[in-house]
Protein backbone atom coordinates (compact mmCIF):
# COMPACT_ATOMS: atom_id res chain seq x y z
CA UNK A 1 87.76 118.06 72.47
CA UNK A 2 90.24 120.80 74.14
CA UNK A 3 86.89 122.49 74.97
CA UNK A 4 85.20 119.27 76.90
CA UNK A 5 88.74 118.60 78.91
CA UNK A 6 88.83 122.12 80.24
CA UNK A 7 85.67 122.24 81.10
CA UNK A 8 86.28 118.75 83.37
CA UNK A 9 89.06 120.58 84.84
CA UNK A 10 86.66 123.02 86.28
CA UNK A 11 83.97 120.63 87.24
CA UNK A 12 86.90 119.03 88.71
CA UNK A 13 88.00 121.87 91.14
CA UNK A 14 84.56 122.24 91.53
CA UNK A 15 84.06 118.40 93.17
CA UNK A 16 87.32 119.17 94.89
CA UNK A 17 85.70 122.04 96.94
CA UNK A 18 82.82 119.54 97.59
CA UNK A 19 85.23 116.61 98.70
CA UNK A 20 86.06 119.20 101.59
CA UNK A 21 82.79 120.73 102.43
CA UNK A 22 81.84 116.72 103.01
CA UNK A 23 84.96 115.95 105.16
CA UNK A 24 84.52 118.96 107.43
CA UNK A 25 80.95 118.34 107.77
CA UNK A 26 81.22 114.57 108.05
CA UNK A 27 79.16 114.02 105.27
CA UNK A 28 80.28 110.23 102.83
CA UNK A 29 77.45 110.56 100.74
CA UNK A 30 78.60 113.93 99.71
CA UNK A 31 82.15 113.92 99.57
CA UNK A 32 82.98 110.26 98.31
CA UNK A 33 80.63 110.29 95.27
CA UNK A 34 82.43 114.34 94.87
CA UNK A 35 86.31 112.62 94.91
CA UNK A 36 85.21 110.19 91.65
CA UNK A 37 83.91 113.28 89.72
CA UNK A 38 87.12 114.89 90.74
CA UNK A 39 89.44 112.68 90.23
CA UNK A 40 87.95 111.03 86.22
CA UNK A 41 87.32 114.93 86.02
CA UNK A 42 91.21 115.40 86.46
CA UNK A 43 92.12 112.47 84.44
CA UNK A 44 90.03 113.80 81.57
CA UNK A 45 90.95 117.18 81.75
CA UNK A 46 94.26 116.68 82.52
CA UNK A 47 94.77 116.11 78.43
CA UNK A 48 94.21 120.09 78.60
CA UNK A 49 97.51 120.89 79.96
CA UNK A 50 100.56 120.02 77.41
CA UNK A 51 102.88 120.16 79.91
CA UNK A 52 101.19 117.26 81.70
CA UNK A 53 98.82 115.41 78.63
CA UNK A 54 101.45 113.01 78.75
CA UNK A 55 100.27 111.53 82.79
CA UNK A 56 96.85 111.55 81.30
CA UNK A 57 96.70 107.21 81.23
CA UNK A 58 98.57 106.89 84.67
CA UNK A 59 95.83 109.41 85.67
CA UNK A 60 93.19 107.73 84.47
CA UNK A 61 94.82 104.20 86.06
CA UNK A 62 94.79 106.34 89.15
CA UNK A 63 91.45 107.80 89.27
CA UNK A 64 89.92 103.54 88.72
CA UNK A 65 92.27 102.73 92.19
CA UNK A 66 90.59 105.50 94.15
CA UNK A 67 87.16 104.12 92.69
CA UNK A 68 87.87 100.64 93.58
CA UNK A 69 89.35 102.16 97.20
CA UNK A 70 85.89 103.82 98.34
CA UNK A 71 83.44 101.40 96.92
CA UNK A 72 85.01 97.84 96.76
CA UNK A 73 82.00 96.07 96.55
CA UNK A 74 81.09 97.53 93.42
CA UNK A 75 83.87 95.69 91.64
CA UNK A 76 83.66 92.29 93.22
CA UNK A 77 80.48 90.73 91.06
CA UNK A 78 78.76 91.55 88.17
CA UNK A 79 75.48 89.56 87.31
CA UNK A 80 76.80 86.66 89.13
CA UNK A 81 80.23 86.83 87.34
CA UNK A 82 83.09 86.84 89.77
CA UNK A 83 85.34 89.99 88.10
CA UNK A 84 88.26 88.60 89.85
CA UNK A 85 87.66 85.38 89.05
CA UNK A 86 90.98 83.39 87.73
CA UNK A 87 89.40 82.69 84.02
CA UNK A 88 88.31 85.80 83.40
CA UNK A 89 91.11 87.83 85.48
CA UNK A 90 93.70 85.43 82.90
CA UNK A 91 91.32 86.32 79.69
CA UNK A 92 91.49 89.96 80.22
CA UNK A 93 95.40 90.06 80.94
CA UNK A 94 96.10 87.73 77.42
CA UNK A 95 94.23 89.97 75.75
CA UNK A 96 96.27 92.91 76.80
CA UNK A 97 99.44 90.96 76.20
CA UNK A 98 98.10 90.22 72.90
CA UNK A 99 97.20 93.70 72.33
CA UNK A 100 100.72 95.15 73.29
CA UNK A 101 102.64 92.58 71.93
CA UNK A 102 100.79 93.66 68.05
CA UNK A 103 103.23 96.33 68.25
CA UNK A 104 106.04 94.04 68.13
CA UNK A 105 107.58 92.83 64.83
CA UNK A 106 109.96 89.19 63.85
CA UNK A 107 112.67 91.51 62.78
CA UNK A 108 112.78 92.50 66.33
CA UNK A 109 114.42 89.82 67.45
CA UNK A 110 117.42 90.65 64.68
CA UNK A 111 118.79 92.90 67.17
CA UNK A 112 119.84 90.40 69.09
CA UNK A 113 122.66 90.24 66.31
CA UNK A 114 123.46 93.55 66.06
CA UNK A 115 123.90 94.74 69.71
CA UNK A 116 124.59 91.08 71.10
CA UNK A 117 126.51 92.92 74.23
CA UNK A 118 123.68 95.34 75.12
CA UNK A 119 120.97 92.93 75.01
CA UNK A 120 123.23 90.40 77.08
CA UNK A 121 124.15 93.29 79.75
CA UNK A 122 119.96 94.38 79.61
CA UNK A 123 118.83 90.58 80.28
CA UNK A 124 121.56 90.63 83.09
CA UNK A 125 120.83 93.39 84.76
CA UNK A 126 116.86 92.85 84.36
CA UNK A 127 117.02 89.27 85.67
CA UNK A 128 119.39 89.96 88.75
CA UNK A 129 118.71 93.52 89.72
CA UNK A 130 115.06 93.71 90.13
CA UNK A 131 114.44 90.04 91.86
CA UNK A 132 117.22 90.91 94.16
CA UNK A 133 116.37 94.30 95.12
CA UNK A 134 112.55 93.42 95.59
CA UNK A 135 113.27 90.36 97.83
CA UNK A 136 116.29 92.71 99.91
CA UNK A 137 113.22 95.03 100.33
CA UNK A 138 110.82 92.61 101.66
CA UNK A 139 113.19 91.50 104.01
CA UNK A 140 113.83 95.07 105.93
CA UNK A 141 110.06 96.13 105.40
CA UNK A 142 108.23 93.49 107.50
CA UNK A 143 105.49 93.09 104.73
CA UNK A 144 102.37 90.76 105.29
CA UNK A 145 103.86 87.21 103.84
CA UNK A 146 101.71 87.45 100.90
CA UNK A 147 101.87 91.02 99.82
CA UNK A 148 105.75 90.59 100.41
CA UNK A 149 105.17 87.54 97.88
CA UNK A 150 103.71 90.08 95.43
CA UNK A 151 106.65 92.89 95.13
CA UNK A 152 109.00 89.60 94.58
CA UNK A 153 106.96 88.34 91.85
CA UNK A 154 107.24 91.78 90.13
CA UNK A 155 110.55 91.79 90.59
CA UNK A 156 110.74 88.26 88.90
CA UNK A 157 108.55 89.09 85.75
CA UNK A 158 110.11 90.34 82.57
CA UNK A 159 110.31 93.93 81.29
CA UNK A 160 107.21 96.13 80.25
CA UNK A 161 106.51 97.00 76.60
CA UNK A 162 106.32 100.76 78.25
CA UNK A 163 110.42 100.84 78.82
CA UNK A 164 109.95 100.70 74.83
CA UNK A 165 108.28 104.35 74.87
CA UNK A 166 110.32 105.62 77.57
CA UNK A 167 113.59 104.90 75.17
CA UNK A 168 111.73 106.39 71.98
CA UNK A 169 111.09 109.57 74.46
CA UNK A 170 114.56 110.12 76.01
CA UNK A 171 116.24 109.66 72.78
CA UNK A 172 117.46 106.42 73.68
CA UNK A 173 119.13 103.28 71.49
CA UNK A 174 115.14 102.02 70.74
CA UNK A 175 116.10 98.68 68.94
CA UNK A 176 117.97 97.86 71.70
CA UNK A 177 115.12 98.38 73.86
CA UNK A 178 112.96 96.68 71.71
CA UNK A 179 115.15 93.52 71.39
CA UNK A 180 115.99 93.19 75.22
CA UNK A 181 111.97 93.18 75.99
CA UNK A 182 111.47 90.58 73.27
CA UNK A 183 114.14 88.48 74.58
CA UNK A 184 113.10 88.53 78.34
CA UNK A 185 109.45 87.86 77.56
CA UNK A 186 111.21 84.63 75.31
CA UNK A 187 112.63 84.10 78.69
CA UNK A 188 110.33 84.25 81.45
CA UNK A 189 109.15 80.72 81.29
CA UNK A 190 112.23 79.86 82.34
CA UNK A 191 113.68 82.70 84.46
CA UNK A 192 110.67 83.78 86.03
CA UNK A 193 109.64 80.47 88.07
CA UNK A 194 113.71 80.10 88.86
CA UNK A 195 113.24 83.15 90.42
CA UNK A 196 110.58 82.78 92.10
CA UNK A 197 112.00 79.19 93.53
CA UNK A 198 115.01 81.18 94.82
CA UNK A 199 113.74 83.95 96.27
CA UNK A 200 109.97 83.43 97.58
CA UNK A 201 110.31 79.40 98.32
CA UNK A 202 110.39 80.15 101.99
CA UNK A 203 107.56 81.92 101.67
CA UNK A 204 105.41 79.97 99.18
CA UNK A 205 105.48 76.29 98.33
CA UNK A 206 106.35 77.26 94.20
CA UNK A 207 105.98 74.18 91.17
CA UNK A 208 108.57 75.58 88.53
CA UNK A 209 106.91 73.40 86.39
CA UNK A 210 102.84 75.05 87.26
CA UNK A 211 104.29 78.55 87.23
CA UNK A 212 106.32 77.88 83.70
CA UNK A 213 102.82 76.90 82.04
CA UNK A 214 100.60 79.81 83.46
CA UNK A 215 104.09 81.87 82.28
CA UNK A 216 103.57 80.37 78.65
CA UNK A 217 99.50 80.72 78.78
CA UNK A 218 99.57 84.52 80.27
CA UNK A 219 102.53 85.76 77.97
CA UNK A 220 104.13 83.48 75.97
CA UNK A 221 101.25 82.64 74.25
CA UNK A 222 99.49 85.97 73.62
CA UNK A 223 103.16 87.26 72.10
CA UNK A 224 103.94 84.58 69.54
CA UNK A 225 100.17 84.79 68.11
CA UNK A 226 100.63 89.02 67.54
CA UNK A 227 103.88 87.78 65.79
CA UNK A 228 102.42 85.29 64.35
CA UNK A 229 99.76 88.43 62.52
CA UNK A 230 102.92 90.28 61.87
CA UNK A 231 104.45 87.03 60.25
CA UNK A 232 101.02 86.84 58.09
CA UNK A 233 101.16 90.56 56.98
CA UNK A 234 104.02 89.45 53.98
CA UNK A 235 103.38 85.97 53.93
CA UNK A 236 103.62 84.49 50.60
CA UNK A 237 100.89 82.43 49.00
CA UNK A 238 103.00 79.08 49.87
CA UNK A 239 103.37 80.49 53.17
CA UNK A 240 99.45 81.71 54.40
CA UNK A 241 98.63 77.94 52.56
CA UNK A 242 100.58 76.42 55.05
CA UNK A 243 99.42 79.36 58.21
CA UNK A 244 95.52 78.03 56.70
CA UNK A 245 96.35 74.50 57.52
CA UNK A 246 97.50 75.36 61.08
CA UNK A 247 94.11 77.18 61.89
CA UNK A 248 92.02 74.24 60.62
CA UNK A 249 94.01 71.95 62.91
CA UNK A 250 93.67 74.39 65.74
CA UNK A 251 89.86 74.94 65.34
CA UNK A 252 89.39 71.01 65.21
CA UNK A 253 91.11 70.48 68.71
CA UNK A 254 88.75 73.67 69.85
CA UNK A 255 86.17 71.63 68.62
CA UNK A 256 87.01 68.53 69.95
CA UNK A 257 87.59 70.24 73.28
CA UNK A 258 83.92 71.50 73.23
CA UNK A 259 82.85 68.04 72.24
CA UNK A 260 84.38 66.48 75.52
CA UNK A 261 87.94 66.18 75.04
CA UNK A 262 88.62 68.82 78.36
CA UNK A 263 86.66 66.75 80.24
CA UNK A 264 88.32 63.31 79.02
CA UNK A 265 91.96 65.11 79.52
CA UNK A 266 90.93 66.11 82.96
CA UNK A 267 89.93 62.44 83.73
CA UNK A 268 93.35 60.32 82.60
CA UNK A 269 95.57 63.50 82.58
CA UNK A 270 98.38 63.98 86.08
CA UNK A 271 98.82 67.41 86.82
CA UNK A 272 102.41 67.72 84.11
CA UNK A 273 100.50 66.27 81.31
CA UNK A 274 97.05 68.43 81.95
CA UNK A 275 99.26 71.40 82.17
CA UNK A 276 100.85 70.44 78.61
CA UNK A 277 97.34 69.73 77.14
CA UNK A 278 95.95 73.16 78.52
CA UNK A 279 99.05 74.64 77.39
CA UNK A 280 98.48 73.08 73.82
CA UNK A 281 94.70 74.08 74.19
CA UNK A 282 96.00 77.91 74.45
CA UNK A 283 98.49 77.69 71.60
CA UNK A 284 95.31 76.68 69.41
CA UNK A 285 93.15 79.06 70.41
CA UNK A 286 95.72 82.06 69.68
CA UNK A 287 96.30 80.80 66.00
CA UNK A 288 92.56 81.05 65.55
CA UNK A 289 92.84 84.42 67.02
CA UNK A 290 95.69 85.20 65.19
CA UNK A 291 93.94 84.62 61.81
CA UNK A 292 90.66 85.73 62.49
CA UNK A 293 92.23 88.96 63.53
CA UNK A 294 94.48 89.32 60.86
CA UNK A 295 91.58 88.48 58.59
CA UNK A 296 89.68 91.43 59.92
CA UNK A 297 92.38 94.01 60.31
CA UNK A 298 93.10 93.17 56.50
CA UNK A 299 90.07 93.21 55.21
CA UNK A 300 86.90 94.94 57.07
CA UNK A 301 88.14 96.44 60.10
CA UNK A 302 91.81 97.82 59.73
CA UNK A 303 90.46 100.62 62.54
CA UNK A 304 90.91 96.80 64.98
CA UNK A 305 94.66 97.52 64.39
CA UNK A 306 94.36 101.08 65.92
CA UNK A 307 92.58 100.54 68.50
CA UNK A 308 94.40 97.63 70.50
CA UNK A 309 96.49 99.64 71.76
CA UNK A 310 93.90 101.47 73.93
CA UNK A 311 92.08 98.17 74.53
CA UNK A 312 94.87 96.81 76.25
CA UNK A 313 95.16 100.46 78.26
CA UNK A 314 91.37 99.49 79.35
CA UNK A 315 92.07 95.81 80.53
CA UNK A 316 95.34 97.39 82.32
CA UNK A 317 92.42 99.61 84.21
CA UNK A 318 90.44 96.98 84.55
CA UNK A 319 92.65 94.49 86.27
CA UNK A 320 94.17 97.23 88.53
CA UNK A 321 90.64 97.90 89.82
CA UNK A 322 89.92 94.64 90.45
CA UNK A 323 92.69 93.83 92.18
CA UNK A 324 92.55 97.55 94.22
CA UNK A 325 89.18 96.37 95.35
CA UNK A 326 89.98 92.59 95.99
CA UNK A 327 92.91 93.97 97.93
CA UNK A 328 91.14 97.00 99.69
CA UNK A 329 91.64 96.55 103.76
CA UNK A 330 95.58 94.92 102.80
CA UNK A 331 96.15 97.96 101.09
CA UNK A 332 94.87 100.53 103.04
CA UNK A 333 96.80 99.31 105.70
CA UNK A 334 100.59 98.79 104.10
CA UNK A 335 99.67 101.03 101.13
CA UNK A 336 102.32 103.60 102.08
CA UNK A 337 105.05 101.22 102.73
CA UNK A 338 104.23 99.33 99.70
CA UNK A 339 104.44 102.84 98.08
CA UNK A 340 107.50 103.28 99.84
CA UNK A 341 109.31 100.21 98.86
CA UNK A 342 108.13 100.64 94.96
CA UNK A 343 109.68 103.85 94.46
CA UNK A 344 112.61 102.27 95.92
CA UNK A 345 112.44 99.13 93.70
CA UNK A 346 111.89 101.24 90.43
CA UNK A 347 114.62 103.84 90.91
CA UNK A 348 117.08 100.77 91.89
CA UNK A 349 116.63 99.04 88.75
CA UNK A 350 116.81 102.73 86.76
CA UNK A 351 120.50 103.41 88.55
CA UNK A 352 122.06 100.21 88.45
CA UNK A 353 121.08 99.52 84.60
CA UNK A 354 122.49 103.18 83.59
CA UNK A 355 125.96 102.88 85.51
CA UNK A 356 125.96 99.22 84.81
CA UNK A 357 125.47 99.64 81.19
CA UNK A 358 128.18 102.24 81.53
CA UNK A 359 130.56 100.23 83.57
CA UNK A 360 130.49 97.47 80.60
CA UNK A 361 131.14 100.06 78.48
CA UNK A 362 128.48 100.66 76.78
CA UNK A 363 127.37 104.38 74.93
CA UNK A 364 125.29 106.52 77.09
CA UNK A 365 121.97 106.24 74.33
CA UNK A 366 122.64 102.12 74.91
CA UNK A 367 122.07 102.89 78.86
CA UNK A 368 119.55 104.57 78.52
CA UNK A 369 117.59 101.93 77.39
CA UNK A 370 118.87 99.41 79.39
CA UNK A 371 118.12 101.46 82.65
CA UNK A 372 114.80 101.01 81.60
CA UNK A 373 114.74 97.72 80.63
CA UNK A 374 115.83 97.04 84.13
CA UNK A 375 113.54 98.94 85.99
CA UNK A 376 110.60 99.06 84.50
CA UNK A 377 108.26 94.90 84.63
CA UNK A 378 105.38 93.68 83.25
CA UNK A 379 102.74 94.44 85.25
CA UNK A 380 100.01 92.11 83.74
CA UNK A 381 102.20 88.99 83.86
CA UNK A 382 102.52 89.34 87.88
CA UNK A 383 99.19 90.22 88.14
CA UNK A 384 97.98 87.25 85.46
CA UNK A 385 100.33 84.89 88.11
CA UNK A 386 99.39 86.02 91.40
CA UNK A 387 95.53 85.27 90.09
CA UNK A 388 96.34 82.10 88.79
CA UNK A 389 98.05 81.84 92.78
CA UNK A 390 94.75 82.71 94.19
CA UNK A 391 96.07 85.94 95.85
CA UNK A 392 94.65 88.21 93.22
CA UNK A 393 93.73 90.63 96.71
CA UNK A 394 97.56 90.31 98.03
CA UNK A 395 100.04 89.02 95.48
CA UNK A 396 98.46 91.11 93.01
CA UNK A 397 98.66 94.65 94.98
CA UNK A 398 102.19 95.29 94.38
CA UNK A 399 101.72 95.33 90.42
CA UNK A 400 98.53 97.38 91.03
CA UNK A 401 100.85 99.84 92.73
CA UNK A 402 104.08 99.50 91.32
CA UNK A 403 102.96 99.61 87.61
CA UNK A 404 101.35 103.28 87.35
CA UNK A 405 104.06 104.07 89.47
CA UNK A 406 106.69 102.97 86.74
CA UNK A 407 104.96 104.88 84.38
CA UNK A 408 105.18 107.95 86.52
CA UNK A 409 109.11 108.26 87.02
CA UNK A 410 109.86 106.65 83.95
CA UNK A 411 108.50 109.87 81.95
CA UNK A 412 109.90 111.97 84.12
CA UNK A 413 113.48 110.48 84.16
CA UNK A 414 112.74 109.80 79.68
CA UNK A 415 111.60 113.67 79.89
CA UNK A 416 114.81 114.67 81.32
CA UNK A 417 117.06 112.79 79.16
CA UNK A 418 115.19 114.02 76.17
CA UNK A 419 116.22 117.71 76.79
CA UNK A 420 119.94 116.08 77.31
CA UNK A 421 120.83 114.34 73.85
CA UNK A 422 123.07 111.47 74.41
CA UNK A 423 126.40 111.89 73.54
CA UNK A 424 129.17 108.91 72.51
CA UNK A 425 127.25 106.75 70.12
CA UNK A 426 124.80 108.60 69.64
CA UNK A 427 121.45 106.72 68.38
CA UNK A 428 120.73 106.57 64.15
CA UNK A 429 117.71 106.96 62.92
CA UNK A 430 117.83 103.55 61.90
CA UNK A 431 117.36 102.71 65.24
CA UNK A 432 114.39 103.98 65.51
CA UNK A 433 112.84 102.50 62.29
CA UNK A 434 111.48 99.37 63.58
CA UNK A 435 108.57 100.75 65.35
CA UNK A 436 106.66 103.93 64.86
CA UNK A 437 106.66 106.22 67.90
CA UNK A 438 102.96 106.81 67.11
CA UNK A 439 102.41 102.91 67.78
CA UNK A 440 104.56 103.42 70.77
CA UNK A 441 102.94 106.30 72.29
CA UNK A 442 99.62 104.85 72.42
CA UNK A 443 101.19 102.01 73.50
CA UNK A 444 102.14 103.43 76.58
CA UNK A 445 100.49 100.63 79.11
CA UNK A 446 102.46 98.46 80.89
């Protein structure tokens, strides 16, 4: 394998002397078709060099953008399926949720016990910093209404399982970490459409009731059915008896939905109650999913268990290039600002949540972790909410951007700390025991 990602590097550099040949000679059907073999040459081979195997995702995230940036139209329809359609678009992004969140456990949400303070001081700082910085930005960057929209709603959304790797790599207080993302995705129904009511009403008419379903349906959901698989992996006899029940009742309203009952819901349903029954509809399908996937990571496929981690990595591509390409001319023409104002946003929420952690006197491994609880959001839930907005090509384009981005300086800032070992409280193993850094490395998505 070391072998095939050198040898991309070179047909890499190779492409890149072809990318200029083309622009000099004013030649697009040379040197555009030249920049993808260059750039998913790069993101392959980039796995060749240690000191930078670790960018190799955010490269690869990077390299699909560019794609989506030169030939849009290749990624708006496939067969006669609309890829950026607001089913599918919300399908993909569950499924990633549901694929991150299997490497979250019930005894997570212990911690919330044990380091009450630093999980009260992350959820602070996460909830206040971020919204307020984004909207402080829109407001002195003149960004189009709905793209402005878009870097608020990321600023609204709760944090990103990848703050969870960037504590387990900078030697960070990791079940802290862990416990402050549990507990803000437990609270986004709630805090995210508040938000979003104070800080983008002027700009969009917003239904805290509407966005508090699609919250539940896009993340909520997803979550409690990969904790619901983690609940089933030492369930008792009693226990999967009563689990077994649940599915059969779930399957029957899938049924009955099939059957006619969406149709008769749609009919004598107002908008609060269809949202409930939708809502409910959701909640059954996951503990089917739940089972059957427990079922088949237990028995004939435990390799399923491996691999969700990267197939949430590929619907994290897959929504970014959808959105890049739904979102071309908008971005092409604010891209740098909106480039701009990310690094900005990030790096806010990474300063305030260290010297804020360390003003309520908390140790500097705690701070760690909260500074990236603060600054680093959940990418898919903005982009699952500005679909389900119908701005998928301008809401969306500041999670497209800001996400990979978060990635970026968040290794670099959990690379430095990791040659620094914290001092004053340091972090115990023990800390670290609730979720293997092997898990969390691949894990590295969102």
């Amino acid at each position: 394998m070391h072998t095939v990602r050198r040898a991309c590097l070179v047909l890499a550099a190779i492409a890149a002397v072809l990318v200029v040949i083309g622009l000099a000679i004013g030649l697009p059907g040379l040197w555009q078709p030249a920049v993808l073999v260059a750039v998913f040459g790069g993101a392959t081979g980039i796995g060749a060099v240690e000191s930078a195997k670790s960018y190799q995702y955010t490269a690869w995230v990077a390299a699909c953008v560019i794609a989506a940036l030169l030939f849009p139209g290749a990624f708006h329809s496939w067969g006669g399926v609309e890829l950026s359609g607001k089913f599918l678009m919300t399908t993909i992004i569950q499924l990633v949720m549901f694929g991150m969140a299997t490497q979250m456990r019930l005894h997570d949400f212990a911690g919330v016990v044990r380091h009450p303070r630093g999980v009260l001081v992350g959820l602070i700082g996460h909830y206040s910093v971020m919204p307020i910085a984004a909207f402080i930005l829109v407001q002195f960057t003149g960004l189009p209404a709905e793209i402005g929209l878009g870097v608020i709603l990321y600023g609204c959304v709760s944090s990103g399982l990848a703050s969870n790797v960037m504590s387990l790599l900078a030697r960070a207080n990791l079940a802290l970490a862990v416990t402050i993302t549990a507990m803000s995705t437990i609270l986004s129904p709630l805090m995210t459409p508040f938000l979003m009511k104070v800080f983008a009403g002027r700009i969009v008419d917003v239904s805290f009731i509407a966005m508090m379903f699609d919250v539940i349906r896009i993340t909520l959901v997803p979550v409690a059915a990969a904790l619901l698989v983690d609940y089933l992996r030492t369930a008792g006899p009693a226990a999967l008896r009563r689990v077994n029940i649940l599915v059969a009742l779930a399957a029957v309203w899938l049924v009955a939905l099939v059957l006619g009952g969406w149709n008769a819901a749609a009919e004598r349903l107002g908008a609060t109650g269809l949202g409930v029954f939708q809502s409910l509809s959701y909640v059954a399908a996951a503990i089917v999913l739940a089972r059957v996937y427990h079922l088949l990571v237990t028995g004939p496929l435990p390799i399923l268990a491996t691999a969700m981690p990267y197939a949430s990595m590929f619907g994290i591509m897959y929504y970014n290039t959808i959105t890049t390409a739904a979102g071309r001319d908008a971005l092409l023409e604010v891209g740098l600002v909106l480039l701009a104002v990310g690094i900005v946003h990030n790096l806010t929420g990474y300063v305030f949540g260290y010297w804020g952690s360390r003003a309520s006197g908390l140790d500097q491994s705690s701070s760690r972790s909260v500074a990236f609880e603060v600054g680093m959001q959940n990418g898919g839930m903005a982009t699952g909410l500005a679909a389900s907005m119908g701005m998928i090509g301008t809401a969306g384009l500041a999670a497209a951007v800001f996400s990979p981005l978060g990635n970026i300086t968040g290794s670099l800032l959990a690379n430095y700390w990791s040659r620094r070992p914290p001092t004053g409280g340091e972090a115990s193993e023990a800390q670290y025991a609730s979720t293997s850094p092997t898990t969390l490395q691949t894990g590295k998505t969102a």
